[in-house]
PDB file of N, CA and C in Angstrom:
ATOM      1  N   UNK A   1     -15.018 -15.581  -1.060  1.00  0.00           N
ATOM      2  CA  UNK A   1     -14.700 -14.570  -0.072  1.00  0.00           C
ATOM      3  C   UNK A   1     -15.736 -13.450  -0.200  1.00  0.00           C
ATOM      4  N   UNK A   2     -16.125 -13.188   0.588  1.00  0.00           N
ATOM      5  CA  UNK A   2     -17.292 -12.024   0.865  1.00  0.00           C
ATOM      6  C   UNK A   2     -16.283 -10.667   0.490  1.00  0.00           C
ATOM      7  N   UNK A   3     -17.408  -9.755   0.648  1.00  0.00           N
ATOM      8  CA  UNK A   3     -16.936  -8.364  -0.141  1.00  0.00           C
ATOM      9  C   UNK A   3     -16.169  -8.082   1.166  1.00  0.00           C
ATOM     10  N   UNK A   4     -16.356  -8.164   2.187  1.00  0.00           N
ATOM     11  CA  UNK A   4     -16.779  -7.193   3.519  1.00  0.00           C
ATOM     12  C   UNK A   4     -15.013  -8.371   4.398  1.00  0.00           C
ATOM     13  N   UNK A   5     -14.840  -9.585   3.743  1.00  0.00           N
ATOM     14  CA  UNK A   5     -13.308 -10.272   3.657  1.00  0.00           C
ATOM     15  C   UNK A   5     -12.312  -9.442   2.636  1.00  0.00           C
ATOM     16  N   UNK A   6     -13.083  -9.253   1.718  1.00  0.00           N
ATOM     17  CA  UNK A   6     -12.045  -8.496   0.750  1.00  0.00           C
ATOM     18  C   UNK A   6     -11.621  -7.274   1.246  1.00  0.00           C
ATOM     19  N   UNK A   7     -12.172  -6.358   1.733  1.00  0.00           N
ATOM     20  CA  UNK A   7     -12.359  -5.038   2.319  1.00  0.00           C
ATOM     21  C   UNK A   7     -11.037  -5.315   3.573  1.00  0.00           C
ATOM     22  N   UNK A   8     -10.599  -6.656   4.330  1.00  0.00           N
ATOM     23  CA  UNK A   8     -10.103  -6.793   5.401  1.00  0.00           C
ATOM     24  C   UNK A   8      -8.534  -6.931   4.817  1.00  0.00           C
ATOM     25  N   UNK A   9      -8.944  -8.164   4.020  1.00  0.00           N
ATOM     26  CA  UNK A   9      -7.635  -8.567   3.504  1.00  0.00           C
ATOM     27  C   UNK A   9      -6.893  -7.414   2.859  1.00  0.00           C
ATOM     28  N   UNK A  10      -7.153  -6.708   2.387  1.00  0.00           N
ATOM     29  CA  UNK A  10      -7.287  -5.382   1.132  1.00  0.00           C
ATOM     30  C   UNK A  10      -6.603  -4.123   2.254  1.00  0.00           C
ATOM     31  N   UNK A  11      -7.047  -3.933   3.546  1.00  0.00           N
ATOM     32  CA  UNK A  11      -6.510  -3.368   4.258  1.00  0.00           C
ATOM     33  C   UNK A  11      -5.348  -3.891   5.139  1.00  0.00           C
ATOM     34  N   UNK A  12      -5.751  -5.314   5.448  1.00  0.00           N
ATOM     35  CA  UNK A  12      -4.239  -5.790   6.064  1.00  0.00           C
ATOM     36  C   UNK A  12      -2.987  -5.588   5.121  1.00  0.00           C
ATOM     37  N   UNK A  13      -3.101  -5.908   3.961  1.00  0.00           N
ATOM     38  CA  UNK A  13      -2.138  -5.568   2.769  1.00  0.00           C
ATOM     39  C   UNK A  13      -1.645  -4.434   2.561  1.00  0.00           C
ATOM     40  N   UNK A  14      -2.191  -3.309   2.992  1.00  0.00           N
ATOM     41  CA  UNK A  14      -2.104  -1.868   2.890  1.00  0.00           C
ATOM     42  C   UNK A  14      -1.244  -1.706   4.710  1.00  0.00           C
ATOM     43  N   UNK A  15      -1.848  -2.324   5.770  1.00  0.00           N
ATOM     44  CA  UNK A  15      -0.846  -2.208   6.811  1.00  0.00           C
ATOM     45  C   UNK A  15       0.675  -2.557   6.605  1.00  0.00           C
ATOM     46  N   UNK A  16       0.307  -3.673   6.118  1.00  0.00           N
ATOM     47  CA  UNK A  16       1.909  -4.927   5.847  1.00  0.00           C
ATOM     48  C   UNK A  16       2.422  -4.166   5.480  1.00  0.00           C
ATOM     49  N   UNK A  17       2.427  -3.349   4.278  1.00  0.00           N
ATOM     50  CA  UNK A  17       3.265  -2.866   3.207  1.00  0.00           C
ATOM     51  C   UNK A  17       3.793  -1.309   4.328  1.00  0.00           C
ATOM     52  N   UNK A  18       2.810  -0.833   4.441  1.00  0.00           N
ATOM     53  CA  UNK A  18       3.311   0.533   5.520  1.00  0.00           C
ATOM     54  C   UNK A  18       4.162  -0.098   6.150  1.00  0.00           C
ATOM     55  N   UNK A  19       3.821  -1.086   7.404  1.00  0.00           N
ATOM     56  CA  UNK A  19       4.992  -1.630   8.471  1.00  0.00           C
ATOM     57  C   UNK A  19       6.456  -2.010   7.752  1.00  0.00           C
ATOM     58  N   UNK A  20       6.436  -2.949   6.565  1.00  0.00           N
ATOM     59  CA  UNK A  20       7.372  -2.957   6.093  1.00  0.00           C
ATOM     60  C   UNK A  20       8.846  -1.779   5.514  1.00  0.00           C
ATOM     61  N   UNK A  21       7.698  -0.536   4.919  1.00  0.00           N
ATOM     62  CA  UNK A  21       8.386   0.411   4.475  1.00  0.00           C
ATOM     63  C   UNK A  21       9.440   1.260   6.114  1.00  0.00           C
ATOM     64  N   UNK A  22       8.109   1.654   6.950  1.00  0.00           N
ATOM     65  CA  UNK A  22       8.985   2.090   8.144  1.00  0.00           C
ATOM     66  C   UNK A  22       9.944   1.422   8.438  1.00  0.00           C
ATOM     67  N   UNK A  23      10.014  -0.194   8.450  1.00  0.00           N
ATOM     68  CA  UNK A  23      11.054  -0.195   9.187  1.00  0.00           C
ATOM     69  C   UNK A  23      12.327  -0.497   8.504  1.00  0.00           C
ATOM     70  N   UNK A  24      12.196  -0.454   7.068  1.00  0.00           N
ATOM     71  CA  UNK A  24      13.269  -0.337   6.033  1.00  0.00           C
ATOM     72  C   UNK A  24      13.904   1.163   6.222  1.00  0.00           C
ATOM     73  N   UNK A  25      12.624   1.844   6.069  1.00  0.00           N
ATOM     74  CA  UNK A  25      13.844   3.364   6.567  1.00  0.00           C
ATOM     75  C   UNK A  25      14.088   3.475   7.563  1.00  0.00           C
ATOM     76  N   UNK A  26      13.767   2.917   9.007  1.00  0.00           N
ATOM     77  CA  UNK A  26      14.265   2.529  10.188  1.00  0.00           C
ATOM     78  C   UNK A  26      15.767   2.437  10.559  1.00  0.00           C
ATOM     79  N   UNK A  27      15.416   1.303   9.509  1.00  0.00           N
ATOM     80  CA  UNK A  27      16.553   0.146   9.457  1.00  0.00           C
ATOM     81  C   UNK A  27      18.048   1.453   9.129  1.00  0.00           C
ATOM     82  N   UNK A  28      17.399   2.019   8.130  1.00  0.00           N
ATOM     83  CA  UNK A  28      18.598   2.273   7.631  1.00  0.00           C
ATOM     84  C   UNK A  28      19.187   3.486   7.768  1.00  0.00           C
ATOM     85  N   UNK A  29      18.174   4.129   9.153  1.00  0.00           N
ATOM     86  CA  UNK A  29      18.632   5.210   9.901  1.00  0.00           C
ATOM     87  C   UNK A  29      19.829   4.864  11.398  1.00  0.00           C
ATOM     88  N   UNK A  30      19.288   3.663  11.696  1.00  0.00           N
ATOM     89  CA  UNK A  30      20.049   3.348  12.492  1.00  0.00           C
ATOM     90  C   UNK A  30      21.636   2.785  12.765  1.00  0.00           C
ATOM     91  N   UNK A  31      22.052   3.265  13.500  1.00  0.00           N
ATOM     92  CA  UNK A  31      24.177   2.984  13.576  1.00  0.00           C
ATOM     93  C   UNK A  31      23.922   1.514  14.288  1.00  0.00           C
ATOM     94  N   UNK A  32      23.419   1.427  15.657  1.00  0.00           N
ATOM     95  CA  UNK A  32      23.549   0.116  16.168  1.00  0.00           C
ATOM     96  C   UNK A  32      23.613  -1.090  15.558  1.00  0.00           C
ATOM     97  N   UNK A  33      24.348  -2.497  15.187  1.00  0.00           N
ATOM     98  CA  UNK A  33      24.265  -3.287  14.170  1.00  0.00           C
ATOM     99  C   UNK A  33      23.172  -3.895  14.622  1.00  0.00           C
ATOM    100  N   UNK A  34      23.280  -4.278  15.937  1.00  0.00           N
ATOM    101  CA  UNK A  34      22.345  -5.372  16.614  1.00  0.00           C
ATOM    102  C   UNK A  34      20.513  -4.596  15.997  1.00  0.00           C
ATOM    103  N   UNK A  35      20.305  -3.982  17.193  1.00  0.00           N
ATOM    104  CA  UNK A  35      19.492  -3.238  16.609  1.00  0.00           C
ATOM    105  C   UNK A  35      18.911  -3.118  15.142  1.00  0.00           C
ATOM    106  N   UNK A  36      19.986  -2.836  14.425  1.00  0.00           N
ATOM    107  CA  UNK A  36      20.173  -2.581  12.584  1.00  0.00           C
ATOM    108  C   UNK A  36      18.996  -3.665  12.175  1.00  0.00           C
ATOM    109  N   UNK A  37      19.630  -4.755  12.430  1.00  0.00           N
ATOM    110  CA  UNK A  37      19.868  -6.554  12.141  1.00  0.00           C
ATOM    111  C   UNK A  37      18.252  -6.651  13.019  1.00  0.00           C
ATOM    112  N   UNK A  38      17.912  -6.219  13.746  1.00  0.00           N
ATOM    113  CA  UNK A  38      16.193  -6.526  14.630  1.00  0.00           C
ATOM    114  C   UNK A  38      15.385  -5.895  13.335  1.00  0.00           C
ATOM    115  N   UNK A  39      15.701  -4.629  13.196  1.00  0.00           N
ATOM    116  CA  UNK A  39      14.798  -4.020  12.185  1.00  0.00           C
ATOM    117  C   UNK A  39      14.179  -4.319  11.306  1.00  0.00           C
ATOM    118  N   UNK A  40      15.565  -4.915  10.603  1.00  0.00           N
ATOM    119  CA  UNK A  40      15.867  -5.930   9.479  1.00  0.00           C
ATOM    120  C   UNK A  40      14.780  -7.021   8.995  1.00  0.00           C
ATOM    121  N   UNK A  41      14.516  -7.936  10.285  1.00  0.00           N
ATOM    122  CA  UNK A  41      14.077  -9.049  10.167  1.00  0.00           C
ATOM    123  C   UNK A  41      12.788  -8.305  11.090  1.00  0.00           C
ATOM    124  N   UNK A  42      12.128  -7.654  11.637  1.00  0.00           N
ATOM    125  CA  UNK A  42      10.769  -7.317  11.608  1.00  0.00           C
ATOM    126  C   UNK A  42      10.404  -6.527  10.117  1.00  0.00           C
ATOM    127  N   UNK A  43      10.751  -6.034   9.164  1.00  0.00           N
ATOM    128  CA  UNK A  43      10.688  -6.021   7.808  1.00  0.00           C
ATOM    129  C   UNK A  43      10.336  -7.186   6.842  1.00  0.00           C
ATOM    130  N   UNK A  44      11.405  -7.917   7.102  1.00  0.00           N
ATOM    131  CA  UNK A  44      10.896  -9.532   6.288  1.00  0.00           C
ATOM    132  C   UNK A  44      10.006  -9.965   6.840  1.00  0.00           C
ATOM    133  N   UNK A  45       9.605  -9.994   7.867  1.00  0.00           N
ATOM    134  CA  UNK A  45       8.305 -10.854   8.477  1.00  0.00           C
ATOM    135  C   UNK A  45       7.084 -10.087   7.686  1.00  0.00           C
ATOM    136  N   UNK A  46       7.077  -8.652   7.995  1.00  0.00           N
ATOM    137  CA  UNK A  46       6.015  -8.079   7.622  1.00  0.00           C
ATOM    138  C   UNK A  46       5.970  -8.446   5.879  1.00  0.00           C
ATOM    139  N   UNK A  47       7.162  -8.635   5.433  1.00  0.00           N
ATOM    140  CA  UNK A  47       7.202  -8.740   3.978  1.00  0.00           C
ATOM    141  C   UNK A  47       6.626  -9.690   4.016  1.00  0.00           C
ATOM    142  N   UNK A  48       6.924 -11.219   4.770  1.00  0.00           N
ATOM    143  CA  UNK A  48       5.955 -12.470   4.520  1.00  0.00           C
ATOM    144  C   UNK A  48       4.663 -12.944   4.744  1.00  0.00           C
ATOM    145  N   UNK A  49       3.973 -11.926   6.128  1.00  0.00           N
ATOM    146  CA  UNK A  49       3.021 -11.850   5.977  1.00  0.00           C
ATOM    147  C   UNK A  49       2.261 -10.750   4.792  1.00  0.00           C
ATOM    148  N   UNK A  50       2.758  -9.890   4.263  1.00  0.00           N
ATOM    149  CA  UNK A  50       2.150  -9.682   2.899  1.00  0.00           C
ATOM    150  C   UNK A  50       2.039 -10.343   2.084  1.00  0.00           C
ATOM    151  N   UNK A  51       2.953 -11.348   1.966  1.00  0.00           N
ATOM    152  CA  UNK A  51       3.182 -12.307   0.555  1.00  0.00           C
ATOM    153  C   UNK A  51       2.288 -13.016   1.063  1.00  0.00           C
ATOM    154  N   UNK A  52       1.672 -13.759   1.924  1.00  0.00           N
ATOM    155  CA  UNK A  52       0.921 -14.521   2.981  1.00  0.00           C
ATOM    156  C   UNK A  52      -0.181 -13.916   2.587  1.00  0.00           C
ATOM    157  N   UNK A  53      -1.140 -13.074   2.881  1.00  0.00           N
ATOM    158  CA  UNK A  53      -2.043 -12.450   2.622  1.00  0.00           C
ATOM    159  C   UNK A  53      -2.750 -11.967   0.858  1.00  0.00           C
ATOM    160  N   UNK A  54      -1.494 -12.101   0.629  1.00  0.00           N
ATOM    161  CA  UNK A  54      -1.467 -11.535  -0.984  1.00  0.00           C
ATOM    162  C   UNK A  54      -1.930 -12.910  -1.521  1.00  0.00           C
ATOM    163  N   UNK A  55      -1.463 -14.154  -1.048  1.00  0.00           N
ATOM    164  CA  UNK A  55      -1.617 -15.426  -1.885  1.00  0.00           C
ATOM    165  C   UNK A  55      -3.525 -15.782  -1.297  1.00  0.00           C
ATOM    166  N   UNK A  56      -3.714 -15.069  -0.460  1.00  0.00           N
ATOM    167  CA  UNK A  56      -5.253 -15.551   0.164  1.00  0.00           C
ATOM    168  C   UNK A  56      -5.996 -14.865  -1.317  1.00  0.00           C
ATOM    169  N   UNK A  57      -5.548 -14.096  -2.355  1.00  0.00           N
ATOM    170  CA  UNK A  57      -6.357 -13.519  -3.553  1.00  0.00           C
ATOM    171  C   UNK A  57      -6.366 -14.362  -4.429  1.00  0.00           C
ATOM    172  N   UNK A  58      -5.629 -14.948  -4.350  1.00  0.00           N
ATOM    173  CA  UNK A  58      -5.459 -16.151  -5.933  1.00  0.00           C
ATOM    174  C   UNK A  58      -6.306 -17.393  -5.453  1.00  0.00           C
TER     175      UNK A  58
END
């Protein structure tokens, strides 16, 4: 992997993790369940594409 891949991956990882955090406190600002429950699972995604991205280092 080139420096200038590392530099990408290295920042997508740094997005993931932001997106994830917002929408955990999102999540857990919100009364609506439905809603609640959307939040929820745009969180895990972002969580899996981190874990996803994270495994492109090893």
């Amino acid at each position: 992997m080139t420096s200038k891949e590392l530099l990408y991956v290295e920042d997508a990882l740094g997005h993931e993790q932001f997106f994830q955090t917002k929408c955990r406190e999102t999540a857990s600002q919100l009364q609506d369940n439905a809603l609640k429950h959307c939040v929820e699972q745009m969180a895990t995604q972002h969580e899996n594409i981190f874990s996803s991205l994270y495994g492109l280092l090893n």
